[in-house]
Protein backbone atom coordinates (compact mmCIF):
# COMPACT_ATOMS: atom_id res chain seq x y z
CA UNK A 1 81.18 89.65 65.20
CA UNK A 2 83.31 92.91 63.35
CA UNK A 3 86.68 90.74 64.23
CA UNK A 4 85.57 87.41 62.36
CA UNK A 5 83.96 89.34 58.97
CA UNK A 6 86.90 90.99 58.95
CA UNK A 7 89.09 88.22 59.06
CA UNK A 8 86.80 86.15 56.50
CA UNK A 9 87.06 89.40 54.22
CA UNK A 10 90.38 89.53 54.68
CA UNK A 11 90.68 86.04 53.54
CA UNK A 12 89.28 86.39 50.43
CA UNK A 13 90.97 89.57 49.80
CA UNK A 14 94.37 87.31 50.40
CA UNK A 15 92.89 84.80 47.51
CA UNK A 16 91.91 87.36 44.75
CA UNK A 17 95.89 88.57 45.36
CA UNK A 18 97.25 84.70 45.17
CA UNK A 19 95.29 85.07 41.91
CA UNK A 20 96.76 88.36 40.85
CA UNK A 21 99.87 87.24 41.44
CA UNK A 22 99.15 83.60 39.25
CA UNK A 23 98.12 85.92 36.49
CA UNK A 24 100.91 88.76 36.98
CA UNK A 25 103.59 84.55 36.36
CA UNK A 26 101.49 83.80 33.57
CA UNK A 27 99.50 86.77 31.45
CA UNK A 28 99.72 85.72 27.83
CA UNK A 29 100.11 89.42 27.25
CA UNK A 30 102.33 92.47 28.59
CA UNK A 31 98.83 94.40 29.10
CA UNK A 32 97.77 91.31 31.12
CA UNK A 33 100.36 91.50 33.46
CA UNK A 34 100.43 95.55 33.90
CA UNK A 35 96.49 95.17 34.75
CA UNK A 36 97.09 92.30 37.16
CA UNK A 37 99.27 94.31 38.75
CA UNK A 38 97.24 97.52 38.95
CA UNK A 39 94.65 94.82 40.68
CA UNK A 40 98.04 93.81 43.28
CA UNK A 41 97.90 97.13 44.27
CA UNK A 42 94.12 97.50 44.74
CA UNK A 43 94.03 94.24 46.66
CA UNK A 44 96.95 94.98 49.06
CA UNK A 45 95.46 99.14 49.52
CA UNK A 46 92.13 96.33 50.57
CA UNK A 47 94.16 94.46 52.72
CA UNK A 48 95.68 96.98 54.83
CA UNK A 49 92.59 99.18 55.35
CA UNK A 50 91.18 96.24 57.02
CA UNK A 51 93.93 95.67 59.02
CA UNK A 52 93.90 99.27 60.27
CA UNK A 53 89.88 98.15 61.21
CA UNK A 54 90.83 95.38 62.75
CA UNK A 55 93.79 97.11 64.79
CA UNK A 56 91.45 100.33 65.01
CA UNK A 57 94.49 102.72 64.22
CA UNK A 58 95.02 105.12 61.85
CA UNK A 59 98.23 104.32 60.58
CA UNK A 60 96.92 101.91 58.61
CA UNK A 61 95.22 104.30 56.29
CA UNK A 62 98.11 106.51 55.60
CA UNK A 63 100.49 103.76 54.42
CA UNK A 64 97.38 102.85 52.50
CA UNK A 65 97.46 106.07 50.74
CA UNK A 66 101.10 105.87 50.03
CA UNK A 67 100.88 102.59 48.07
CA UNK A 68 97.51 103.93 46.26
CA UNK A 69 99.89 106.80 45.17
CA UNK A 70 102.71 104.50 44.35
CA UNK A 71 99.98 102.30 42.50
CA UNK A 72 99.02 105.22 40.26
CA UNK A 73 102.59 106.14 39.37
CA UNK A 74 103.94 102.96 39.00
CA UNK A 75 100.58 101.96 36.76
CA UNK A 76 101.16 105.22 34.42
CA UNK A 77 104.99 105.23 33.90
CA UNK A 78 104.27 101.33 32.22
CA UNK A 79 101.70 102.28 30.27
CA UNK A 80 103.30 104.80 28.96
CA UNK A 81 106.38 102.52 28.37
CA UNK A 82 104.28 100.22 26.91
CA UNK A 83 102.95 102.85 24.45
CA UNK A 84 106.25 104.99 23.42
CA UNK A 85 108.53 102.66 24.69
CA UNK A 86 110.17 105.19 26.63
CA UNK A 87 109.29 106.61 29.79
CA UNK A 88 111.00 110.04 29.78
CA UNK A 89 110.78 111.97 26.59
C-alpha cells in the first residue's frame, strides 16, 4: 500500500516539475522564472525524499539537504542580482 502512494505521489510531484520547468521556458518576467525555479528546487528536494522512503535509506535525505542548501544560495545570489545587478559588492 506505502509503495503505490508513493509512487502516485511521486507522480504528481514529477508533473508540478514538468510545469516548473514550462514556466522556468516561458515566464513573461525575470522574477517569474527565478520563482519557478526556487519551486524546481522544492519539487526535486520532494522527489528525492520520497525516493529515500521508497528505498528506505538514508542517503536520500542528505543529498536532499545539499540541494535545499544549494536551493537557498542559488535563490539569494539572483535576487540579489536581480536587485543591484551585481552579485559581489
Amino acid at each position: 500500500m506505502l509503495e503505490s502512494v508513493l509512487l502516485l505521489v511521486s507522480l504528481m510531484v514529477a508533473v508540478a516539475l514538468v510545469l516548473n520547468a514550462w514556466r522556468l521556458m516561458i515566464g513573461p518576467s525575470t522574477a517569474d522564472r527565478i520563482l519557478a525555479l526556487d519551486t524546481m528546487y522544492i519539487n526535486s528536494i520532494a522527489l528525492i525524499v520520497l525516493l529515500g522512503l521508497y528505498f528506505q535509506t538514508d542517503l536520500y535525505y542528505e543529498a536532499a539537504l545539499l540541494i535545499a542548501m544549494l536551493g537557498f544560495v542559488s535563490t539569494a545570489a539572483l535576487a540579489k542580482y536581480l536587485i543591484r545587478g551585481d552579485i559581489i559588492e
